[in-house]
Each structure stands twice: as structure tokens, then as C-alpha cells.
C-alpha atoms as a PDB file:
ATOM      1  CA  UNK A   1     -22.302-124.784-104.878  1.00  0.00           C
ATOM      2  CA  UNK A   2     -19.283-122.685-103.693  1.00  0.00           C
ATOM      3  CA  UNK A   3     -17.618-123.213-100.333  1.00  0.00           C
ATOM      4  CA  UNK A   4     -17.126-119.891 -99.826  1.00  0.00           C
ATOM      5  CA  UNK A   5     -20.201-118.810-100.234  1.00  0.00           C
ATOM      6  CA  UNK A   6     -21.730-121.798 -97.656  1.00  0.00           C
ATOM      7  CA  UNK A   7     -18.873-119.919 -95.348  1.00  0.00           C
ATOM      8  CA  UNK A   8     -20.477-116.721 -95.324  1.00  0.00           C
ATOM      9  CA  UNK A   9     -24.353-118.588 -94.328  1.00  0.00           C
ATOM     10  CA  UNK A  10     -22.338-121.011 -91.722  1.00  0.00           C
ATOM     11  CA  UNK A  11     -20.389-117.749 -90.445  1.00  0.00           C
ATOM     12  CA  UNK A  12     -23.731-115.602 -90.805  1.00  0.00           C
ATOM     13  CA  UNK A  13     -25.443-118.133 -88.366  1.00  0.00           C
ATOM     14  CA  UNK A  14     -22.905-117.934 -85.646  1.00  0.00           C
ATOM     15  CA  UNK A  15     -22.535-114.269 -86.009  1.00  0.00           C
ATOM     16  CA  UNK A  16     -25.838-113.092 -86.312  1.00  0.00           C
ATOM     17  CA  UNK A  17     -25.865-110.899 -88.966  1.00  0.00           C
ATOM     18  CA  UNK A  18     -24.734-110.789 -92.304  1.00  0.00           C
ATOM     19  CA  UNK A  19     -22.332-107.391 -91.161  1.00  0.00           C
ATOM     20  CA  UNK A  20     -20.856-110.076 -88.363  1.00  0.00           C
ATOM     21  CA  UNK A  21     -20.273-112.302 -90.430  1.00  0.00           C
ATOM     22  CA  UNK A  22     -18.657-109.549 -93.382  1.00  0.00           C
ATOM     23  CA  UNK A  23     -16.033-108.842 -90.345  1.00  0.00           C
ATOM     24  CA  UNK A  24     -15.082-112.285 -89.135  1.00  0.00           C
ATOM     25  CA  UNK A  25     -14.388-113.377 -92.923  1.00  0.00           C
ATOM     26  CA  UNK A  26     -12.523-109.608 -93.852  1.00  0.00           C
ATOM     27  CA  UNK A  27     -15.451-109.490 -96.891  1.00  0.00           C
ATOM     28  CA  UNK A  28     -17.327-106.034 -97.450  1.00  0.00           C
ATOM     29  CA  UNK A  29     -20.894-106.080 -96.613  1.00  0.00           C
ATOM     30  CA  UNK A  30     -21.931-106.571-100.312  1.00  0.00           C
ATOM     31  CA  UNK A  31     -19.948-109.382-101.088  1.00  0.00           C
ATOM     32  CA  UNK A  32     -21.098-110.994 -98.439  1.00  0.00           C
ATOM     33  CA  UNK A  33     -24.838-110.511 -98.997  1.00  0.00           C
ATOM     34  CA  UNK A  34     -23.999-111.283-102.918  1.00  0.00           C
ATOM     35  CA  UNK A  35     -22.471-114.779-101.644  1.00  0.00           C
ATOM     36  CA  UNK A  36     -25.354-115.868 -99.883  1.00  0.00           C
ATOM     37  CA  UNK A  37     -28.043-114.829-102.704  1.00  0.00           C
ATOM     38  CA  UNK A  38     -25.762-117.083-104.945  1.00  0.00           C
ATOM     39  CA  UNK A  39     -25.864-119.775-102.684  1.00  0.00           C
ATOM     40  CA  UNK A  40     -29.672-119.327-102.111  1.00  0.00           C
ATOM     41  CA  UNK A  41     -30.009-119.426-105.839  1.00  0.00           C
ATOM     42  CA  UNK A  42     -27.979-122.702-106.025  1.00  0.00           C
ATOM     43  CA  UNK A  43     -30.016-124.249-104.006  1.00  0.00           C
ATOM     44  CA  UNK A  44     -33.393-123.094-105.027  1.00  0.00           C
ATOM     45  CA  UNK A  45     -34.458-122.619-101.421  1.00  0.00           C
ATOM     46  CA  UNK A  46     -34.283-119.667 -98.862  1.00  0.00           C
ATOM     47  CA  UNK A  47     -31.945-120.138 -96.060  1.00  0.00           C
ATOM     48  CA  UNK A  48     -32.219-116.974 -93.983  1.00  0.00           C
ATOM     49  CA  UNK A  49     -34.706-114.676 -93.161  1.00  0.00           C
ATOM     50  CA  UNK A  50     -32.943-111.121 -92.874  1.00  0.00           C
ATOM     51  CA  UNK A  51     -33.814-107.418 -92.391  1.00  0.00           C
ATOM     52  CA  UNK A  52     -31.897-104.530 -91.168  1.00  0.00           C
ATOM     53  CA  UNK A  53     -31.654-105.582 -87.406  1.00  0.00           C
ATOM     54  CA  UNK A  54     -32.143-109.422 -87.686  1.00  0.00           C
ATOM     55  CA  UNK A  55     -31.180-112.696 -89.016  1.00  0.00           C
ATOM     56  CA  UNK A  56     -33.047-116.240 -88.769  1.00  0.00           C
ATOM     57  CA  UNK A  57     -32.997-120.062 -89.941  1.00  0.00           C
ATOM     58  CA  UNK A  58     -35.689-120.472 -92.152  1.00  0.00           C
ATOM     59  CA  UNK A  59     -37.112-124.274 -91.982  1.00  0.00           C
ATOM     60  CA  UNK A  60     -34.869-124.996 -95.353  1.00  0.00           C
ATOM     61  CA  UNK A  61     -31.730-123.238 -93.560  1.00  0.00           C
ATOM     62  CA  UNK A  62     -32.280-125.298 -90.715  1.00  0.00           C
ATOM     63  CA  UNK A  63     -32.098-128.332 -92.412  1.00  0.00           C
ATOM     64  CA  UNK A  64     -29.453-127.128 -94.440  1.00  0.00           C
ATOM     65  CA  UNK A  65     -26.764-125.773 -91.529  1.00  0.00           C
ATOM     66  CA  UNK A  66     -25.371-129.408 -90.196  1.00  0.00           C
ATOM     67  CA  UNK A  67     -24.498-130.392 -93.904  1.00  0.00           C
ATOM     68  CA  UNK A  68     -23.194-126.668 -94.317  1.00  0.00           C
ATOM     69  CA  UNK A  69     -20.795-127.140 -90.893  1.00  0.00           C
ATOM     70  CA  UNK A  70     -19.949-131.058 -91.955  1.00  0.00           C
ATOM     71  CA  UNK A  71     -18.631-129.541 -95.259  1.00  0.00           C
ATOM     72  CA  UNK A  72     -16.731-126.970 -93.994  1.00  0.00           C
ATOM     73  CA  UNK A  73     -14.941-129.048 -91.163  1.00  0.00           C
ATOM     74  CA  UNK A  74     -14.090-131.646 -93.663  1.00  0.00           C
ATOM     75  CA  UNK A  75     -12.320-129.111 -96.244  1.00  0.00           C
ATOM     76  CA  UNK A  76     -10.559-127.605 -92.842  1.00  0.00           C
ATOM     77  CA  UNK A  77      -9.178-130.879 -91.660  1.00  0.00           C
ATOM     78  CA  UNK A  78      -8.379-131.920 -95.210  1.00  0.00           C
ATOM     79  CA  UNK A  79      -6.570-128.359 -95.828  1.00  0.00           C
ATOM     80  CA  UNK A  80      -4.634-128.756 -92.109  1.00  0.00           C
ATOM     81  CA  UNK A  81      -3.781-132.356 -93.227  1.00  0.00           C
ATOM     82  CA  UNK A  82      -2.157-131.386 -96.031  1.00  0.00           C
ATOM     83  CA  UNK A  83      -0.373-127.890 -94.612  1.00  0.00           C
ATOM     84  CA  UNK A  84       0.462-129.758 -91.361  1.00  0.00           C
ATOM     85  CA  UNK A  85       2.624-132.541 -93.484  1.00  0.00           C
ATOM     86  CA  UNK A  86       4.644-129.357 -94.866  1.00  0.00           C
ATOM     87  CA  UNK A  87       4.917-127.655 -92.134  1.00  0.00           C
ATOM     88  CA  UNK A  88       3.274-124.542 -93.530  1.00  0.00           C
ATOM     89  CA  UNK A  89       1.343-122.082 -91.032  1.00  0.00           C
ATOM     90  CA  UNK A  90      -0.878-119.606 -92.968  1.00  0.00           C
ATOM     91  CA  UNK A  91      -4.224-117.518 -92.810  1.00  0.00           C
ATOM     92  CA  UNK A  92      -5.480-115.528 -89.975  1.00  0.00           C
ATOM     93  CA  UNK A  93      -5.203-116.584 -86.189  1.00  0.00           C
ATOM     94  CA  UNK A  94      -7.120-115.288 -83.923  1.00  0.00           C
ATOM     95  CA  UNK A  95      -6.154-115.545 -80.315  1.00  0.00           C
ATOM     96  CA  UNK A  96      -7.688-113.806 -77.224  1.00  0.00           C
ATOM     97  CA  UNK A  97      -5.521-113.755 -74.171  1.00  0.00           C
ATOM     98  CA  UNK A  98      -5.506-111.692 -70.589  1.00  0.00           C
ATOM     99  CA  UNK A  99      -4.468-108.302 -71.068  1.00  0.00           C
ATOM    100  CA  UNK A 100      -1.620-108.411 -69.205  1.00  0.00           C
ATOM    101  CA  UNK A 101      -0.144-111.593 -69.812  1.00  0.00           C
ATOM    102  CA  UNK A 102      -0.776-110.725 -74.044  1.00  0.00           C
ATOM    103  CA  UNK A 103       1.287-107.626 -73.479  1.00  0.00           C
ATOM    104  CA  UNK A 104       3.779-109.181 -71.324  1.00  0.00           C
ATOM    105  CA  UNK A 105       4.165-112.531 -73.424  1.00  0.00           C
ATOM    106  CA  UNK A 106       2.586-112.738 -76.696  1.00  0.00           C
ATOM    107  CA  UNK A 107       2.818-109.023 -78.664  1.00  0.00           C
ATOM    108  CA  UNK A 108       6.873-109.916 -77.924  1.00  0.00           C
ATOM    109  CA  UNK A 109       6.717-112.945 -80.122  1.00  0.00           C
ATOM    110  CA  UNK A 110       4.680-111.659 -82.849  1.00  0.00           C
ATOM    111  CA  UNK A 111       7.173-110.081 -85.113  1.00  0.00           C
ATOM    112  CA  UNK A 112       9.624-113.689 -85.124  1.00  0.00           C
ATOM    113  CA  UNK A 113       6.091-115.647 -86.105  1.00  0.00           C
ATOM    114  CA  UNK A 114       5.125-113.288 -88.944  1.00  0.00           C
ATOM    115  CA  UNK A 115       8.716-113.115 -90.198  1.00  0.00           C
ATOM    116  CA  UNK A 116       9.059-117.110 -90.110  1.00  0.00           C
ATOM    117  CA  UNK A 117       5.489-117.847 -91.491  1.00  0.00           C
ATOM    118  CA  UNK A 118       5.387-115.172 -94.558  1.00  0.00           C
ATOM    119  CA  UNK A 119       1.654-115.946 -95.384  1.00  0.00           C
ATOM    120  CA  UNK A 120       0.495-116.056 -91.958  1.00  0.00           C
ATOM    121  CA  UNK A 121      -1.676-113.255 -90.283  1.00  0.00           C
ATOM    122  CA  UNK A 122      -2.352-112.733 -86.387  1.00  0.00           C
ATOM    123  CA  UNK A 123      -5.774-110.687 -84.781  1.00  0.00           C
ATOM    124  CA  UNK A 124      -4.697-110.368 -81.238  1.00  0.00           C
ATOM    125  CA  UNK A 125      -7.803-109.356 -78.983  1.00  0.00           C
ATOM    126  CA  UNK A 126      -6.560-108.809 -75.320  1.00  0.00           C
ATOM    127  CA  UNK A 127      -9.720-109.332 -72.451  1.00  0.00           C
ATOM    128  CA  UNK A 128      -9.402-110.483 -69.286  1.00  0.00           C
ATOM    129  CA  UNK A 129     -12.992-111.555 -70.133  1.00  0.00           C
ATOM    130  CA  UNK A 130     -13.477-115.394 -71.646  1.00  0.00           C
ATOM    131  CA  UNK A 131     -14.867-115.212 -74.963  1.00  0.00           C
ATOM    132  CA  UNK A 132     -16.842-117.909 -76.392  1.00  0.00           C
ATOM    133  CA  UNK A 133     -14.489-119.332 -79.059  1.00  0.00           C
ATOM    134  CA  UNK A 134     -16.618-120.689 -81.700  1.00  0.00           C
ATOM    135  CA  UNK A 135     -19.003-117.735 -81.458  1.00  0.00           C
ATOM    136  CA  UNK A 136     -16.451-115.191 -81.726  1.00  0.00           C
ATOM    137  CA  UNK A 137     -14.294-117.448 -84.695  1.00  0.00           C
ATOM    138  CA  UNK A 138     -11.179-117.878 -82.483  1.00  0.00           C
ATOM    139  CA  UNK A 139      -9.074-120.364 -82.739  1.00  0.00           C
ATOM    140  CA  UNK A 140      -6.935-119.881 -79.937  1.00  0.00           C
ATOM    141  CA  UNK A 141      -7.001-118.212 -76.604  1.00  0.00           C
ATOM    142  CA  UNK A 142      -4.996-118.245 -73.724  1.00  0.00           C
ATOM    143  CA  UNK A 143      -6.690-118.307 -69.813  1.00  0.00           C
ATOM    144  CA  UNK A 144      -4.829-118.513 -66.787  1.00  0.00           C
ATOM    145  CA  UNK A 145      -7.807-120.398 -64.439  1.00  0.00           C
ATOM    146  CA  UNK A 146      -9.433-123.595 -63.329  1.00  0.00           C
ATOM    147  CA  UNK A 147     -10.805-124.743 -66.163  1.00  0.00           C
ATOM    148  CA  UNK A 148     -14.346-126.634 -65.495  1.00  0.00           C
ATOM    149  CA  UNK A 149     -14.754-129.631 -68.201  1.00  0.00           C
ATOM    150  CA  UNK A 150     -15.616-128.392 -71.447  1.00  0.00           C
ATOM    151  CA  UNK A 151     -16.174-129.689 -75.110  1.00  0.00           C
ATOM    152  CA  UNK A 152     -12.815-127.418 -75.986  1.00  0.00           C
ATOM    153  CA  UNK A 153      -9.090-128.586 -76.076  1.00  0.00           C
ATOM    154  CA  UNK A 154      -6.814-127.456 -72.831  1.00  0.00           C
ATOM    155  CA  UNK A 155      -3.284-128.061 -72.897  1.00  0.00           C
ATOM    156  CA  UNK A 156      -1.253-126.927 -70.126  1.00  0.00           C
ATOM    157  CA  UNK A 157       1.597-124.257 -70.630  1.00  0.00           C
ATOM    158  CA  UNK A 158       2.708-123.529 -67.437  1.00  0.00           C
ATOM    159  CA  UNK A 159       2.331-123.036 -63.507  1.00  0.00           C
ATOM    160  CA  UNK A 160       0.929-119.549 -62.432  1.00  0.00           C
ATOM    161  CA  UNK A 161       1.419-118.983 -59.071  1.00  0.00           C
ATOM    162  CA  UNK A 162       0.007-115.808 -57.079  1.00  0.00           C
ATOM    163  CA  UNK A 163       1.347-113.727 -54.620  1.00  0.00           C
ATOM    164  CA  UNK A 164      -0.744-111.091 -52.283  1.00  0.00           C
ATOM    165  CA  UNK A 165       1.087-107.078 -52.470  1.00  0.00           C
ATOM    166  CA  UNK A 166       0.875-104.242 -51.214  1.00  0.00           C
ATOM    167  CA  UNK A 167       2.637-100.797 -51.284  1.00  0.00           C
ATOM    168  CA  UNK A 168       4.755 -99.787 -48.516  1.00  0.00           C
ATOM    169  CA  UNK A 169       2.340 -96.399 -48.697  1.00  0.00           C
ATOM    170  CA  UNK A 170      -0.329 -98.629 -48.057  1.00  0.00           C
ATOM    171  CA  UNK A 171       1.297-100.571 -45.306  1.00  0.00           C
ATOM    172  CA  UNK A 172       2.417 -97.443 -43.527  1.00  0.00           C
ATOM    173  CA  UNK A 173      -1.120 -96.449 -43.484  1.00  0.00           C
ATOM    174  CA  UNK A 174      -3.187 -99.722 -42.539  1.00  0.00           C
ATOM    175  CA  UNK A 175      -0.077-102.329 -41.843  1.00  0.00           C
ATOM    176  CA  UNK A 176      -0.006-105.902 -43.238  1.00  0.00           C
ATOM    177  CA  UNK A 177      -2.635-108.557 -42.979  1.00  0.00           C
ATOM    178  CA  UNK A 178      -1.352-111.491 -40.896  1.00  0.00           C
ATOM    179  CA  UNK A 179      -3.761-114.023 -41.511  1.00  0.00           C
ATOM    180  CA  UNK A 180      -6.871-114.572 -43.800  1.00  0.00           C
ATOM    181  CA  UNK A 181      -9.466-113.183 -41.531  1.00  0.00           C
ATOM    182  CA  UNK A 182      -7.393-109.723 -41.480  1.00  0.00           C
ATOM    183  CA  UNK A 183      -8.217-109.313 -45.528  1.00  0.00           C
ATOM    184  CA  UNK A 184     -12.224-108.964 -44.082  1.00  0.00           C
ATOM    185  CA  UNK A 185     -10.835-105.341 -42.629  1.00  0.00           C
ATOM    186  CA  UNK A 186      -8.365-104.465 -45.688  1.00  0.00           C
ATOM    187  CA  UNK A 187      -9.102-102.564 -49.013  1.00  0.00           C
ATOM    188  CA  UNK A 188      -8.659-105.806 -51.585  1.00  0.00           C
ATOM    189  CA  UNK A 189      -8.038-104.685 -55.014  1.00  0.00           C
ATOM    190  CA  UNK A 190     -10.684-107.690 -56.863  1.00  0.00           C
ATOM    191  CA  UNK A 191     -11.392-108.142 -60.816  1.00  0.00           C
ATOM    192  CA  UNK A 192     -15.130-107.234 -61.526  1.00  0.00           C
ATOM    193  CA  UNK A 193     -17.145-110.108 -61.002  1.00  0.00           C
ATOM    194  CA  UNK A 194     -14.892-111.553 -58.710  1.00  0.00           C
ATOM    195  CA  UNK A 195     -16.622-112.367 -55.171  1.00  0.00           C
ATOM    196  CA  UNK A 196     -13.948-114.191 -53.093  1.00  0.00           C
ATOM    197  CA  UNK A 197     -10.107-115.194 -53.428  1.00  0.00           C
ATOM    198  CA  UNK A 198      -9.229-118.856 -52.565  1.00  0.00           C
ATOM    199  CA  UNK A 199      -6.302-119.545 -50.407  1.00  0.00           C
ATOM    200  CA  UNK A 200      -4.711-123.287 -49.492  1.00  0.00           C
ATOM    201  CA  UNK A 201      -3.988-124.355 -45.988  1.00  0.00           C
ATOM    202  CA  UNK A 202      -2.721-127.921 -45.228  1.00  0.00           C
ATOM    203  CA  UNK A 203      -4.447-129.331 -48.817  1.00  0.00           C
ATOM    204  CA  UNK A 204      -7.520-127.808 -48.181  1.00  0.00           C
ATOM    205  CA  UNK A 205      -9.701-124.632 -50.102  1.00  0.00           C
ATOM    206  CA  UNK A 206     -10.651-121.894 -47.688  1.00  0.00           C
ATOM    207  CA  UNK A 207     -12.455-119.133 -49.634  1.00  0.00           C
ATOM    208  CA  UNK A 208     -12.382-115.075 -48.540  1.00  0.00           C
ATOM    209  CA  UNK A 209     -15.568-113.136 -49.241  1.00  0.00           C
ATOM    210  CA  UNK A 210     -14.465-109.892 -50.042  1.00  0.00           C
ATOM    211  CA  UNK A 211     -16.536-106.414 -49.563  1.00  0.00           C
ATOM    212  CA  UNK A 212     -14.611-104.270 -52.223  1.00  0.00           C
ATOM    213  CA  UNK A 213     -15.434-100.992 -53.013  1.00  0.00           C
ATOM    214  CA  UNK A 214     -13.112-101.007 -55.736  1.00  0.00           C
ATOM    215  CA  UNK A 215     -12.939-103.705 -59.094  1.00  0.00           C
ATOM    216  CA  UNK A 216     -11.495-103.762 -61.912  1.00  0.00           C
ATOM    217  CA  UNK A 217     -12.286-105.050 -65.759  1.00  0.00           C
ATOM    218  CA  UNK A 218      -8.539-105.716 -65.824  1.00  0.00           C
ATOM    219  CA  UNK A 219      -5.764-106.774 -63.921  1.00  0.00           C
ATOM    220  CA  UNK A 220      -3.985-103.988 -65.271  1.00  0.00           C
ATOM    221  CA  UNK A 221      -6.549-102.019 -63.449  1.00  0.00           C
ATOM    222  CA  UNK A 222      -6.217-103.703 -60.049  1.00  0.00           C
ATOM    223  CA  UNK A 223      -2.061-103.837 -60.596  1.00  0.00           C
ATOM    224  CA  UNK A 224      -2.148 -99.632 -60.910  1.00  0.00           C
ATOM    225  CA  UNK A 225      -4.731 -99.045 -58.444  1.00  0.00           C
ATOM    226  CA  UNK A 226      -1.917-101.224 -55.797  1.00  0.00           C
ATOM    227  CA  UNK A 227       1.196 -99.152 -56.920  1.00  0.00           C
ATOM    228  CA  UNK A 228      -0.738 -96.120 -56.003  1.00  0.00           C
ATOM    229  CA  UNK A 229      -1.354 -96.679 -52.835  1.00  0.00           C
ATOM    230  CA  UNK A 230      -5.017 -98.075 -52.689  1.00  0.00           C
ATOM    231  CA  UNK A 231      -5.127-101.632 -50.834  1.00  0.00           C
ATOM    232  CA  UNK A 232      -4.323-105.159 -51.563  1.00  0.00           C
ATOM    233  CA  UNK A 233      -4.167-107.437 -54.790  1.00  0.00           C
ATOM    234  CA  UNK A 234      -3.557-110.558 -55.716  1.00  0.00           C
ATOM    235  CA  UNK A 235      -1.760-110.461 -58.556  1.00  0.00           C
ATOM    236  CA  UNK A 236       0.681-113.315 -60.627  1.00  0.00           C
ATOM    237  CA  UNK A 237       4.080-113.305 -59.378  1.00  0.00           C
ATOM    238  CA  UNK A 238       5.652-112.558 -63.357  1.00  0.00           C
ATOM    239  CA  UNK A 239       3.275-109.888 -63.071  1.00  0.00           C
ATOM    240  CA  UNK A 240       4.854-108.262 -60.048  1.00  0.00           C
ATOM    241  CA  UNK A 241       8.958-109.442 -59.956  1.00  0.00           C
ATOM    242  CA  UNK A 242       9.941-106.437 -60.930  1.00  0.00           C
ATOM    243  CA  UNK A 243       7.498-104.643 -58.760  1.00  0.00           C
ATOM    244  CA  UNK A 244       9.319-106.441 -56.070  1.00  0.00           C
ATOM    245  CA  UNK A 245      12.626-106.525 -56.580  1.00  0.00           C
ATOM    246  CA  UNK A 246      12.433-102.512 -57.286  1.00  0.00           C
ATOM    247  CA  UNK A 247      10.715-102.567 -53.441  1.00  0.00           C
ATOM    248  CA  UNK A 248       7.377-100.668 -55.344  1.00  0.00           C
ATOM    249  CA  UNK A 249       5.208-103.479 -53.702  1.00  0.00           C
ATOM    250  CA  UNK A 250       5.688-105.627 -50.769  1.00  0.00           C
ATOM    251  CA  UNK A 251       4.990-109.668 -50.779  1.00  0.00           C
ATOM    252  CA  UNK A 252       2.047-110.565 -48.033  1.00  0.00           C
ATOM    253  CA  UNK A 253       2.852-113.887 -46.536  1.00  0.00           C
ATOM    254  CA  UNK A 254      -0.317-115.245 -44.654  1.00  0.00           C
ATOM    255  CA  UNK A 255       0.161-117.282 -41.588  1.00  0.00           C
ATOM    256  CA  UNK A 256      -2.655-119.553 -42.202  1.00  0.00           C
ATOM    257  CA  UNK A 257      -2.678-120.122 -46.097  1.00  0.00           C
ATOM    258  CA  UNK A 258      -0.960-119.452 -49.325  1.00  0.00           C
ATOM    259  CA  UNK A 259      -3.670-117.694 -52.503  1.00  0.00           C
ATOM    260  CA  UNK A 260      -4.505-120.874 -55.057  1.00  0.00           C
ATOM    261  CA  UNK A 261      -2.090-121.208 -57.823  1.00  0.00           C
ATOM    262  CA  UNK A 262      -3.606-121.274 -61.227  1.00  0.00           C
ATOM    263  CA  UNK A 263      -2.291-122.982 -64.522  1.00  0.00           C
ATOM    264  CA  UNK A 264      -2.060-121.052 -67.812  1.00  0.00           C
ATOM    265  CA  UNK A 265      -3.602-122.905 -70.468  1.00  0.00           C
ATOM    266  CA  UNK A 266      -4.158-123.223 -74.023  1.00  0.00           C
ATOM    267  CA  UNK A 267      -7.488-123.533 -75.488  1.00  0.00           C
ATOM    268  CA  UNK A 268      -9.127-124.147 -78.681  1.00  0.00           C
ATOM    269  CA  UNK A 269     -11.965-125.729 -80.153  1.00  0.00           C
ATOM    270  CA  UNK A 270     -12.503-128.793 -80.254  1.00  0.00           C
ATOM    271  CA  UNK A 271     -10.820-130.321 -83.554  1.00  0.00           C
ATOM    272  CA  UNK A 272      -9.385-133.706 -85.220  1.00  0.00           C
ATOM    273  CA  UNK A 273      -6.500-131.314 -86.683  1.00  0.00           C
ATOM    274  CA  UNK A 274      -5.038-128.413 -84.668  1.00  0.00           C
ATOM    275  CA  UNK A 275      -4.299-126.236 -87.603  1.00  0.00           C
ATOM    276  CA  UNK A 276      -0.527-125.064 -87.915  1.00  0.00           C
ATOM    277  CA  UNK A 277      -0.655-121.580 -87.395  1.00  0.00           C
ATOM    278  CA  UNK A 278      -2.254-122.602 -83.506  1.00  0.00           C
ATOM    279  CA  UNK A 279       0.423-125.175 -83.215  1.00  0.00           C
ATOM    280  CA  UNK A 280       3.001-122.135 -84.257  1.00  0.00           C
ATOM    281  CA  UNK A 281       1.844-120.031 -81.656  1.00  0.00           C
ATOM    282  CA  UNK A 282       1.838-121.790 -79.191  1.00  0.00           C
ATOM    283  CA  UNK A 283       5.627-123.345 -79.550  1.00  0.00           C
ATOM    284  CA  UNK A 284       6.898-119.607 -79.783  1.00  0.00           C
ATOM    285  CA  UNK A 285       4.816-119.011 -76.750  1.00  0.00           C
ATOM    286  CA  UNK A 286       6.368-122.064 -74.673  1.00  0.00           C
ATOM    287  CA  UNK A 287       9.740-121.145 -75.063  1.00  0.00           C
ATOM    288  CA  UNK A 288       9.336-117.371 -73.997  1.00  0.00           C
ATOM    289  CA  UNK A 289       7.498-119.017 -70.983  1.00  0.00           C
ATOM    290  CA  UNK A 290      10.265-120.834 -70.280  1.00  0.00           C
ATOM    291  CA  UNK A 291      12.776-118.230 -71.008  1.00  0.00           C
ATOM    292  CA  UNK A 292      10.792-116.330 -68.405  1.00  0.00           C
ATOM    293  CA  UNK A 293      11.119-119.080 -65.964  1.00  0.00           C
ATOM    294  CA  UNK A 294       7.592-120.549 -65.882  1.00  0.00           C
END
């Protein structure tokens, strides 16, 4: 019985389809499908049923997956054991991370990773969605949020704080917002989704329902639509220094509250072993944090 080919049925599972699970292990279609008949063949039973359009657990398959997932764990944790002691990072990372802050931060770092870790590959996806890690196969992914308890690992890179903007077109059109209330009667610039902003007077949460008729999938989205012209964001303050200091937006200072900071985090499954090429990542990724003054 071949551990690769009990990584295409575990992956296969997760995935959904034998083409998903092709993709997420960088096999053709036909190897895959040839790795799972062998490992069907080994084991004298059938573990999937599969057509065209669909993939289940048969009862044997069922049975079968925990030992399949136990097996692969413990050749990952023996495997980051061993690279972990040398200090090796290789394979393929994947790491999902906000759109903005993955251009701003991360694509910068890239090229000093690959060029220090030779055998290493990276498969950046940039959302400002959250992506279910062990669904999707990534091992790392960067959210700047509260995080709500979880069975994944958080670790804390740095503060976030907000700031409300504006341009000084739109101020000379509607003026400033003085207070919290005044954001009921301004165009806000929201994410998709996204019902209310939080502000923080004297300790406490006060929450703004907002009646946009503009969102965006991205913060990219809502940070362009601002610079033109069309209302107020909240946006993170790296995001808009230069924005600032180039007087293309205006800081909003509210009389009665301040928007709720946010952390940026690091977040992975959970594990025993953080595998090196996460633990590589995310030391480059501190220190241009840092260097950036967060």
C-alpha cells in the first residue's frame, strides 16, 4: 500500500472529486484516477463511488478514511521532525491572505524566500474572503480580524489599527462626519457582507448599521471607490499613509469614538509540527512588518 496513492483518496475526499484532488496534489487527472484503482486493488475493497459529476464514501471507504488521515499525519509530522532539526523548508506552501495586505506585504518577500529555500515552492491566493484551510489544502493564511475560537492555530503578528477617510472632493461636497450618528447620513464605502462598523468609546463597543448602496468584494475596491470621490471608508492606516501624507484622503476623527482596531494574525491548521516552510514565511513576514512599523 503506497502513501501516495492513500494521498490522492484522503485528498479526493476533502476535495470532492478526483479532478480536485488532481489540482491540489499538481497530478494529471489520469494519474490520479490510476493511484486510487491501485490502492483499491491493494486493498481488495471499493473506497469511492465516482461518476462524471460526483464522488462518495462507500461503507469500506468510510471505514477506511480515519486510518487513511492517521497515516498521513504521522508521515507529515515524522517528515517535519526530521526537516525542522535541519532547518530545511521545502515543498509547496500555500497561503491565502487579504488582497491588499498580500500585495502590500507578502509578494515583496517572495523572491528572498525562494532564493534562500532552493527546493521550496509558494501558491499565493489573495481573497479578502476566509477560506476554509483544510478544505482548500492551505497551510497558511493570513486574516486581519477578531478571530472567534477555533480548532486552528492563531499567532499574533501585529496591531492593525483603522482609520476613517475621505477625499477632500468628497468633503467639499457633503463635509465631515463629526460624530457616529453623522455616518447614518454619509455614503460609507463597506466590504460585501459587511452590515455595521464597530467603533470604541470609553472601553465600550458601539456598533453603526450602515445603509450602503455601494460594497465591495475587496478592500481594494472600497480604497478606489474613496480616492475617487465616492464617500467614506474605513480602511487600515498602512493601507492609507501614503494616501495621507500625499493629502489624497483626509483622516476622520470622531468625537464620540475611535473604529475597533484589529490584529493581523497567522493561521494554520491545527498541527503537533508547524512544518518549516510555514515557520519560513512567517519570520520573513515579521520582519517586513516591523520594518513597516507594525
Amino acid at each position: 500500500m503506497n502513501t501516495e496513492d492513500i494521498e490522492v483518496f484522503a485528498a479526493a475526499v476533502s476535495a470532492g472529486s478526483l479532478a480536485g484532488a488532481a489540482r491540489r496534489l499538481g497530478l494529471t487527472p489520469m494519474v490520479a484516477s490510476r493511484r486510487l484503482s491501485s490502492l483499491e486493488t491493494s486493498l481488495g475493497v471499493r473506497l469511492l463511488h465516482r461518476t462524471t459529476r460526483s464522488l462518495s464514501l462507500t461503507p469500506e471507504g468510510e471505514t477506511f478514511l480515519p486510518y487513511a488521515e492517521a497515516l498521513l499525519e504521522s508521515k507529515r509530522e515524522a517528515i517535519t521532525r526530521l526537516r525542522s532539526e535541519t532547518g530545511t523548508a521545502l515543498g509547496l506552501l500555500r497561503v491565502s491572505a487579504p488582497v491588499a495586505f498580500g500585495v502590500r506585504f507578502i509578494a515583496p518577500i517572495i523572491p528572498n524566500i525562494l532564493e534562500q529555500n532552493p527546493e521550496m515552492r509558494i501558491a499565493l491566493d489573495l481573497t479578502d474572503s476566509l477560506p476554509d484551510l483544510v478544505a482548500t489544502g492551505t497551510d497558511l493564511a493570513i486574516r486581519i480580524a477578531k478571530l472567534r475560537d477555533s480548532s486552528l492555530i492563531a499567532q499574533k503578528l501585529a496591531d492593525n489599527p483603522r482609520v476613517l477617510v475621505a477625499s477632500p472632493a468628497y468633503i467639499g461636497r457633503y463635509g465631515a462626519p463629526v460624530s457616529t450618528k453623522d455616518l447614518l447620513r454619509h455614503i460609507c464605502l463597506p466590504l460585501s457582507g459587511v452590515t455595521h462598523w464597530t467603533f470604541i468609546s470609553s472601553g465600550k463597543e458601539r456598533q453603526i448599521r450602515l445603509s450602503a448602496r455601494f460594497s465591495s468584494s475587496t478592500i481594494q475596491g472600497c480604497h478606489a471607490t474613496c480616492l475617487a470621490g465616492g464617500g467614506v471608508s474605513l480602511l487600515a492606516a498602512w493601507n492609507v499613509a501614503e494616501d495621507l501624507k500625499a493629502g489624497r484622503l483626509v483622516r476622520i476623527e470622531l468625537e464620540d469614538g475611535a473604529p475597533e482596531p484589529l490584529n493581523i494574525w497567522a493561521v494554520y491548521p491545527t498541527r503537533r509540527l508547524v512544518p518549516q516552510k510555514v515557520r519560513v514565511l512567517i519570520a520573513e513576514l515579521r520582519d517586513a512588518l516591523t520594518e513597516a512599523g507594525l
